[in-house]
N, C-alpha and C. Protein backbone atom coordinates (compact mmCIF):
# COMPACT_ATOMS: atom_id res chain seq x y z
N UNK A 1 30.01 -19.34 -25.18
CA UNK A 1 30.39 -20.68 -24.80
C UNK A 1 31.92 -20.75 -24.82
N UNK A 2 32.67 -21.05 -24.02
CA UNK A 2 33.61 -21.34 -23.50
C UNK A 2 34.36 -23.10 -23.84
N UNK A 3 35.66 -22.99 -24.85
CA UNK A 3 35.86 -24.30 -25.58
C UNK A 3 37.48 -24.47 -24.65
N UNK A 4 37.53 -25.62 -24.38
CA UNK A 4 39.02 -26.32 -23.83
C UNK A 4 40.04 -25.69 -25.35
N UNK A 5 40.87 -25.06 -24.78
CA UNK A 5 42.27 -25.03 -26.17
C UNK A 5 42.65 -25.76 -26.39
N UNK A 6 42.81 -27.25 -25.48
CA UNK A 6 43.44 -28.60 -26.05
C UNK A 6 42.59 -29.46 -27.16
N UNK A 7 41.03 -29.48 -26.60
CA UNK A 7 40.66 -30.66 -27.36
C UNK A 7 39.49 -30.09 -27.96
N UNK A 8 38.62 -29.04 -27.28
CA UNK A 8 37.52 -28.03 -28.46
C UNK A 8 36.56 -28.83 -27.52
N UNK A 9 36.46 -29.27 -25.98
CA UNK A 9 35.41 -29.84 -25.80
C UNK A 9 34.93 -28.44 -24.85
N UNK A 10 33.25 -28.72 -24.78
CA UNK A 10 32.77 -27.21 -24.64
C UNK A 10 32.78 -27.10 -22.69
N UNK A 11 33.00 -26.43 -22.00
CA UNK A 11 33.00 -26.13 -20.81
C UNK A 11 32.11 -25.21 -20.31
N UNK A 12 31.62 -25.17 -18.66
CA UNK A 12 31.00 -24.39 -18.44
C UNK A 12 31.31 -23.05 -17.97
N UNK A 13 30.01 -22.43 -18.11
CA UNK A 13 30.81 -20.97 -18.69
C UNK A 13 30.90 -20.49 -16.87
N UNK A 14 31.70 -19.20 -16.52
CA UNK A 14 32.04 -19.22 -15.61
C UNK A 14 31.48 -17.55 -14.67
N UNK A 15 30.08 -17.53 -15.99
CA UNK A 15 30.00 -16.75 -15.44
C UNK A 15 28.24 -16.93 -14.47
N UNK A 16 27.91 -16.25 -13.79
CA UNK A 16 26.71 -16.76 -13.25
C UNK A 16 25.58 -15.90 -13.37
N UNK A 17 24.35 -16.88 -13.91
CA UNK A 17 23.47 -16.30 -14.19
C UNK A 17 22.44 -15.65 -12.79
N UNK A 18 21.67 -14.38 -13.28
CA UNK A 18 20.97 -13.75 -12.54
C UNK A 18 19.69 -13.90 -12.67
N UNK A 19 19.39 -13.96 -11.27
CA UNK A 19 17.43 -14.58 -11.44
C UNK A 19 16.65 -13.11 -11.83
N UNK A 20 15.66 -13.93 -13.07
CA UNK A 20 14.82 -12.64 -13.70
C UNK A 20 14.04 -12.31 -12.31
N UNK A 21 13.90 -10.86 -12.46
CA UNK A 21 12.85 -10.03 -11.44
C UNK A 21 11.52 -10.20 -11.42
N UNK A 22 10.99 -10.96 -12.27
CA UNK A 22 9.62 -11.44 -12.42
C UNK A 22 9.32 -13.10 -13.07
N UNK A 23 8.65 -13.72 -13.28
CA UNK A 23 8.11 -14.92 -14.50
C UNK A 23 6.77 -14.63 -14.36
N UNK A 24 6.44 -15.30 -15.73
CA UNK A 24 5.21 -15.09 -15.93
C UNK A 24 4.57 -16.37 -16.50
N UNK A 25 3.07 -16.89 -15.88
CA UNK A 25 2.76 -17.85 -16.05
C UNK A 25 0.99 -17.71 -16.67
N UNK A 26 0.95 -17.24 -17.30
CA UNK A 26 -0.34 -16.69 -18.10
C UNK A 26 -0.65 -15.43 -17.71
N UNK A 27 -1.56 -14.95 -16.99
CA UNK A 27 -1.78 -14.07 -16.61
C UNK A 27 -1.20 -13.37 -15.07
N UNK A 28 -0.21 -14.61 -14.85
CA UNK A 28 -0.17 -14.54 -13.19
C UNK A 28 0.94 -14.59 -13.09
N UNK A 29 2.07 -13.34 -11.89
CA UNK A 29 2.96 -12.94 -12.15
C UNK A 29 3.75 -13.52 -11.07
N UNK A 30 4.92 -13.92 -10.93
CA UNK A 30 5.56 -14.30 -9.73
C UNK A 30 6.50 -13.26 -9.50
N UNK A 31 6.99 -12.64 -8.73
CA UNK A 31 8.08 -12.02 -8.03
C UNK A 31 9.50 -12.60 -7.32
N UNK A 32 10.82 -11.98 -8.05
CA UNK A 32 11.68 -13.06 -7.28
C UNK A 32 12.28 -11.64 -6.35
N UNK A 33 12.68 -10.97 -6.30
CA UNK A 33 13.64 -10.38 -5.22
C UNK A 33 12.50 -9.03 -4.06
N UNK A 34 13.11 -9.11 -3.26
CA UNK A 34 12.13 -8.71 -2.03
C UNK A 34 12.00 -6.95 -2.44
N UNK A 35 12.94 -6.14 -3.30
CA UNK A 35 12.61 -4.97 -3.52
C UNK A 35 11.02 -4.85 -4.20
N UNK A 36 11.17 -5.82 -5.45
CA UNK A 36 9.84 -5.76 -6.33
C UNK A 36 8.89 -6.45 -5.35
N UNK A 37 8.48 -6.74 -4.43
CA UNK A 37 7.66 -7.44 -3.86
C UNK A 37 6.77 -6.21 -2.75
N UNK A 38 8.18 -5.37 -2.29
CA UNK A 38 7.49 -4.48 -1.36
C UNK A 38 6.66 -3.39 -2.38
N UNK A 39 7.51 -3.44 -3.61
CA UNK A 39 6.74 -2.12 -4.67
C UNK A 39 5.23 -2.88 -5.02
N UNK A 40 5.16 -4.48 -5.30
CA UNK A 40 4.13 -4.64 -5.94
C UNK A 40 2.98 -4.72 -3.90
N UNK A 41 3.29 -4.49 -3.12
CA UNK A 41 2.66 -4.44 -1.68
C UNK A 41 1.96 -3.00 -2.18
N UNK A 42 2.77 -2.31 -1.81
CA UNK A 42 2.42 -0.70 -2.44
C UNK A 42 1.75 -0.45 -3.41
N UNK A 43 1.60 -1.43 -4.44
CA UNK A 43 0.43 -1.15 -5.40
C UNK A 43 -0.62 -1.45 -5.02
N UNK A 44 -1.09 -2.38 -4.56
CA UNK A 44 -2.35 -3.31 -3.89
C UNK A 44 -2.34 -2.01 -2.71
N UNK A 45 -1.65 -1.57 -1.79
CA UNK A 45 -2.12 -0.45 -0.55
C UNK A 45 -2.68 0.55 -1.51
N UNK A 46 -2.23 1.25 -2.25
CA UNK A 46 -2.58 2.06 -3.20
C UNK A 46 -3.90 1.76 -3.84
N UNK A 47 -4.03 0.72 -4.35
CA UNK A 47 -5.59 0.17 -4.92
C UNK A 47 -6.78 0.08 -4.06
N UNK A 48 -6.15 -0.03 -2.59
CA UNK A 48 -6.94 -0.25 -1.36
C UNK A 48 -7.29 0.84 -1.26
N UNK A 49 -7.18 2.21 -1.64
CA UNK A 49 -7.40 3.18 -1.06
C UNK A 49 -6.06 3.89 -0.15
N UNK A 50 -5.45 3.61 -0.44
CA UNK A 50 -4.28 4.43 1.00
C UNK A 50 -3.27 4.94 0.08
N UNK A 51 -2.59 5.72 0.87
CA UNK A 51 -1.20 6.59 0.16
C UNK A 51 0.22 6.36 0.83
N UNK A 52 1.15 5.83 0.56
CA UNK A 52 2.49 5.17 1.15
C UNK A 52 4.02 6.34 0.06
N UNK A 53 4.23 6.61 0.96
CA UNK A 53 6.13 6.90 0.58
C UNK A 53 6.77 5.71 0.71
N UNK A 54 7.72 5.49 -0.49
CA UNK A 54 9.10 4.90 -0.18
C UNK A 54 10.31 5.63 0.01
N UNK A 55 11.02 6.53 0.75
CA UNK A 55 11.71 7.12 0.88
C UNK A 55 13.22 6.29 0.63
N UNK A 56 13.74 5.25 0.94
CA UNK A 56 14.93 4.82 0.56
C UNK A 56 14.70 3.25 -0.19
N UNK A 57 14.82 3.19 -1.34
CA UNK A 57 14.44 1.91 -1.80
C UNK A 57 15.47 0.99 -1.11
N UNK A 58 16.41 0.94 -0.41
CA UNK A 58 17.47 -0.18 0.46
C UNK A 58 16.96 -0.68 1.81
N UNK A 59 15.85 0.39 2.11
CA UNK A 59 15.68 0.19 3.38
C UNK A 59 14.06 0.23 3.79
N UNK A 60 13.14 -0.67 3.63
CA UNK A 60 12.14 -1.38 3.65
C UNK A 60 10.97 -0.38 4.70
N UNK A 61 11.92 0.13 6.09
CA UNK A 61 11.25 0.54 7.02
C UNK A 61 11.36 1.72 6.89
N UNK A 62 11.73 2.88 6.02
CA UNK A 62 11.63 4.28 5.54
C UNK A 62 10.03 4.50 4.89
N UNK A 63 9.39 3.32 4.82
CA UNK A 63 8.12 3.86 4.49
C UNK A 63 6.84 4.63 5.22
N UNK A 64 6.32 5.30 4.43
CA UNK A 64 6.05 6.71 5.22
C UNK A 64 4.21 6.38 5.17
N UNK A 65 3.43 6.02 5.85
CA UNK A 65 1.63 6.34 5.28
C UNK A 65 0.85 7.26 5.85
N UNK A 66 1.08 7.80 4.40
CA UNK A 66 -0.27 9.02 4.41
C UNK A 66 -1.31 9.12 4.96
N UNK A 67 -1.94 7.92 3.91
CA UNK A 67 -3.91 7.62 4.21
C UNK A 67 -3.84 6.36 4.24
N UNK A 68 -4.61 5.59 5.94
CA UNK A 68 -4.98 4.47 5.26
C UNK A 68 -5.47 3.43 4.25
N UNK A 69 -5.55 2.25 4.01
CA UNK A 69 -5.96 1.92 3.04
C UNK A 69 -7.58 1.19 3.70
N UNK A 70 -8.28 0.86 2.89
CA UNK A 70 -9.60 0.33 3.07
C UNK A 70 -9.53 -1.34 3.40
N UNK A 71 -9.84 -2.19 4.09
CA UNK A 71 -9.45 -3.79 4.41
C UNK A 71 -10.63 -4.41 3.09
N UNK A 72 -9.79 -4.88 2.36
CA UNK A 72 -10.65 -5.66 1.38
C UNK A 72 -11.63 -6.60 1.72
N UNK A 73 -11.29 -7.52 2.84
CA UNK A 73 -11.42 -9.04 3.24
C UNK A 73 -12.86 -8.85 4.28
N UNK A 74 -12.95 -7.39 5.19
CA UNK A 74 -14.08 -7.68 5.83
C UNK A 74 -15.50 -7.70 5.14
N UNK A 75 -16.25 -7.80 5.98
CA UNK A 75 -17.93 -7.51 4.79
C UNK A 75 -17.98 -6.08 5.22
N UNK A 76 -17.42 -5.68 6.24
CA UNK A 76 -18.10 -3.77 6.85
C UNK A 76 -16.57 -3.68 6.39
N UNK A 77 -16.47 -2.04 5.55
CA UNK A 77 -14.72 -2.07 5.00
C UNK A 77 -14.43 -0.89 6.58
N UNK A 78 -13.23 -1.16 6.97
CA UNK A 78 -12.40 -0.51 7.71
C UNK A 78 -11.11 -0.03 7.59
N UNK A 79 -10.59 1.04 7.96
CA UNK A 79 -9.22 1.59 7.82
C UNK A 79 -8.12 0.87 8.63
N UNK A 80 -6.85 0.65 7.82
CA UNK A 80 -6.13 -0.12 8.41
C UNK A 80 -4.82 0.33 7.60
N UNK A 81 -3.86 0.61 8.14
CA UNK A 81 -2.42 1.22 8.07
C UNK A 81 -1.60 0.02 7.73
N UNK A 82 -0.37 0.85 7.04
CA UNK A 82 0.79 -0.06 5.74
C UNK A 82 1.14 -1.00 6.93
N UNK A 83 1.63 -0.82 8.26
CA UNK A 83 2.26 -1.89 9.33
C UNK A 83 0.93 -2.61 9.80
N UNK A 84 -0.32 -2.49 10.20
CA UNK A 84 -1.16 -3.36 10.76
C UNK A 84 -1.86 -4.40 9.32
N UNK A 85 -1.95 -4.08 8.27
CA UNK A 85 -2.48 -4.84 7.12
C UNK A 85 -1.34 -6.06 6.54
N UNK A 86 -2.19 -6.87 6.22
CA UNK A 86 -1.40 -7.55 5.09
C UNK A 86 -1.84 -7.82 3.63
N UNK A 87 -1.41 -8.38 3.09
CA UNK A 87 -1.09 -8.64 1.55
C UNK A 87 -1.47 -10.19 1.42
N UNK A 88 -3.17 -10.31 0.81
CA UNK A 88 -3.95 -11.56 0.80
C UNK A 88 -3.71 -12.28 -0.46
N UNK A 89 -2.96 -13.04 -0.80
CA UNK A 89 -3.29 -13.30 -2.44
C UNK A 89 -4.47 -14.37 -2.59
N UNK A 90 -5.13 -13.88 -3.03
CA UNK A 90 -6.62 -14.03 -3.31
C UNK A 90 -6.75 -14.80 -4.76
N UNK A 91 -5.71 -15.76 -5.10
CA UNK A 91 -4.93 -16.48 -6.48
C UNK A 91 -6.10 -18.12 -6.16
N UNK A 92 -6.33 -18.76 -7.15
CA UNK A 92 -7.35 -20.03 -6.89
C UNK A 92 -5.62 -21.12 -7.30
N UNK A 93 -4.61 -20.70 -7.80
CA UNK A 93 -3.75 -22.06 -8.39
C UNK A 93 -3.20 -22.05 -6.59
N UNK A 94 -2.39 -23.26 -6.74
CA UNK A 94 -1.79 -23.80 -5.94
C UNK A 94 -1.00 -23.03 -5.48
N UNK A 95 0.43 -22.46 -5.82
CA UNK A 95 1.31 -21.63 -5.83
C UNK A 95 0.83 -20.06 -6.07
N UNK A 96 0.49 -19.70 -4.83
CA UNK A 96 -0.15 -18.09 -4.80
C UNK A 96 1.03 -17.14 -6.32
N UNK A 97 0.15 -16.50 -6.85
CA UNK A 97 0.64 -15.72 -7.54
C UNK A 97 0.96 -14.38 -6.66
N UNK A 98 1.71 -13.33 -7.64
CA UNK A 98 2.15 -12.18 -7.13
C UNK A 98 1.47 -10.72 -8.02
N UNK A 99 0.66 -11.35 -8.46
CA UNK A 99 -0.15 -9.88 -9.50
C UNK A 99 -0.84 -9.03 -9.06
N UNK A 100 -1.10 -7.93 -9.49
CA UNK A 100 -2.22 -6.95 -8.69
C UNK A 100 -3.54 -7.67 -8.74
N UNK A 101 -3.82 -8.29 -9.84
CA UNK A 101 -5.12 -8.81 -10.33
C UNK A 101 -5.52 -9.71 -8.69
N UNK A 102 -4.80 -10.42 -8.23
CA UNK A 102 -4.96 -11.76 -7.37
C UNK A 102 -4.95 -11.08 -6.34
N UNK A 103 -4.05 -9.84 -5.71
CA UNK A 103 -3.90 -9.19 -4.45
C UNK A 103 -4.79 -8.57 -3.74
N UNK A 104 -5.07 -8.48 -2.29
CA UNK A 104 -6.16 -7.79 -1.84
C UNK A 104 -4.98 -7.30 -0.22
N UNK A 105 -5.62 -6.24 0.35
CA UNK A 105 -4.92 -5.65 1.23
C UNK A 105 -5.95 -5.95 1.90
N UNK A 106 -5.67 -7.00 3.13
CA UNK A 106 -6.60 -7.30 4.37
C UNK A 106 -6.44 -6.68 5.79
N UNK A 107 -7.29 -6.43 6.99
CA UNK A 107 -7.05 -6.89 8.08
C UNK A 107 -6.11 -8.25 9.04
N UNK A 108 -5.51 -7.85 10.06
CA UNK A 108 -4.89 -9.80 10.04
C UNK A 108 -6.13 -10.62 10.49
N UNK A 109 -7.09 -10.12 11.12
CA UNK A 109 -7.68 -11.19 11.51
C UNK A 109 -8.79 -12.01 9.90
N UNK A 110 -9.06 -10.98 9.16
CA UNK A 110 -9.70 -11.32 7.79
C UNK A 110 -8.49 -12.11 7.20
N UNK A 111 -7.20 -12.16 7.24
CA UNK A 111 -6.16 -12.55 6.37
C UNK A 111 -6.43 -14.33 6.97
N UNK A 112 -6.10 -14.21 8.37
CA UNK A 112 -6.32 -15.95 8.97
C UNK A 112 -7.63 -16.55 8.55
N UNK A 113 -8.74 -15.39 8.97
CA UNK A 113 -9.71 -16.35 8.64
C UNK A 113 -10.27 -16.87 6.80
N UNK A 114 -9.16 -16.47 6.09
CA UNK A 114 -9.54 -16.33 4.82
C UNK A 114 -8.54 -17.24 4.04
N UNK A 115 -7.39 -17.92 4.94
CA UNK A 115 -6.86 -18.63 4.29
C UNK A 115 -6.76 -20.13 3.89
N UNK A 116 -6.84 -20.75 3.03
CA UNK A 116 -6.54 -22.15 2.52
C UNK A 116 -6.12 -23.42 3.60
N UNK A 117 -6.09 -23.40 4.49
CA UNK A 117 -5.64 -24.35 5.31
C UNK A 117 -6.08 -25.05 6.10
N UNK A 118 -5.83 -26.05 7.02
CA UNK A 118 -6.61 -26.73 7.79
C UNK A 118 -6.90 -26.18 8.84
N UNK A 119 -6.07 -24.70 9.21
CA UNK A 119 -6.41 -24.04 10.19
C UNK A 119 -7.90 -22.84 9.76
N UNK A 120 -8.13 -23.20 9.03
CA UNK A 120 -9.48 -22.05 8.41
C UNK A 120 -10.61 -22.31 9.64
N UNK A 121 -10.71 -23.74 10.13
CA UNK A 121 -11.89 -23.74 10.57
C UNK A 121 -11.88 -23.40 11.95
N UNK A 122 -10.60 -23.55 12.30
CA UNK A 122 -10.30 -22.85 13.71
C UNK A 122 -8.90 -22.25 13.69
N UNK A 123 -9.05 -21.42 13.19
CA UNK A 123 -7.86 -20.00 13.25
C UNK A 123 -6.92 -20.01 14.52
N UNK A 124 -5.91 -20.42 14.86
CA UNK A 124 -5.14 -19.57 15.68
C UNK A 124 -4.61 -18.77 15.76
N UNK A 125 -4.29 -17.63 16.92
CA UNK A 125 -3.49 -16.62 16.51
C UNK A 125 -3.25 -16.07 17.93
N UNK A 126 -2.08 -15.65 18.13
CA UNK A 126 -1.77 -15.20 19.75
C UNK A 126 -2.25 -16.13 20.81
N UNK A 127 -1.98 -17.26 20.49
CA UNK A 127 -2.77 -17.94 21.48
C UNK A 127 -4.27 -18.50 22.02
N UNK A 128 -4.92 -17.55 20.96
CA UNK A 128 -6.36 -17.17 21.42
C UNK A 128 -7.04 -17.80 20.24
N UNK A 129 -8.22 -18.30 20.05
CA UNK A 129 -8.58 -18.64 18.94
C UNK A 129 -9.94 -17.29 18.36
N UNK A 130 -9.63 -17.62 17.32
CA UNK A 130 -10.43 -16.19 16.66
C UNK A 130 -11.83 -16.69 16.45
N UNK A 131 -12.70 -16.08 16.03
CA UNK A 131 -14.30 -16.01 15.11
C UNK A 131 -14.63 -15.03 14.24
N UNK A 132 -15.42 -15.26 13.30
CA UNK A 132 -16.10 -14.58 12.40
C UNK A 132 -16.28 -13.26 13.31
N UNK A 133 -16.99 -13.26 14.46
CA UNK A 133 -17.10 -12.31 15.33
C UNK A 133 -16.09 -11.42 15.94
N UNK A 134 -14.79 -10.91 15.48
CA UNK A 134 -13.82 -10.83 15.86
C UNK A 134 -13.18 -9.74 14.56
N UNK A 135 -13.61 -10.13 13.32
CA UNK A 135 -13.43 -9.90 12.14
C UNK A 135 -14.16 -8.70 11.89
């Protein structure tokens, strides 16, 4: 803490604080900076079944896949690669968590039709509207 030399009244300090790399809210983890976010992606591809390189941690698109990963989200499971999948958080609170526990590695069309919104009951996407049949 940082005090005025004239009068001892306390000032603010001048130096600036850094956002923690994680919080934690019971069991459920949030993520603040985009490095830990692509590593915790890579865990969930990894859990899916698939195998991923990070070759330059600065540079996002150096990632390398081995083996696909398995699509969590369909009912028939299918192979689906680190660029065509996404990252479902499958969390019941309001504010999606970032944990392995909550994460599932989907298909995109399982990812739309699986999400929270008013668009659930009619999905858009490219223009086209999707179905269960499609999935």
């Amino acid at each position: 803490m940082v005090r005025c030399p004239n009068c001892g009244h306390r000032l603010r300090s001048t130096m600036k604080r850094r956002k923690p790399a994680h919080k934690w809210r019971g069991e459920h983890e949030y993520l603040a900076n985009s490095v830990a976010k692509v590593k915790r992606r890579m865990e969930i591809y990894r859990a899916a079944g698939g195998e991923v390189t990070w070759f330059d941690e600065s540079d996002p698109s150096t990632i390398e896949d081995h083996k696909p990963a398995m699509c969590q989200g369909c009912v028939e499971t299918h192979p689906i690669g680190w660029n065509e999948g996404e990252w479902h958080h499958a969390c019941t609170l309001r504010k999606k968590c970032d944990s392995v526990k909550c994460g599932l590695f989907v298909c995109a069309i399982a990812h739309r039709l699986t999400k929270t919104s008013i668009h659930r009951r009619n999905p858009e996407w490219s223009g086209r509207t999707e179905s269960l049949n499609d999935a």
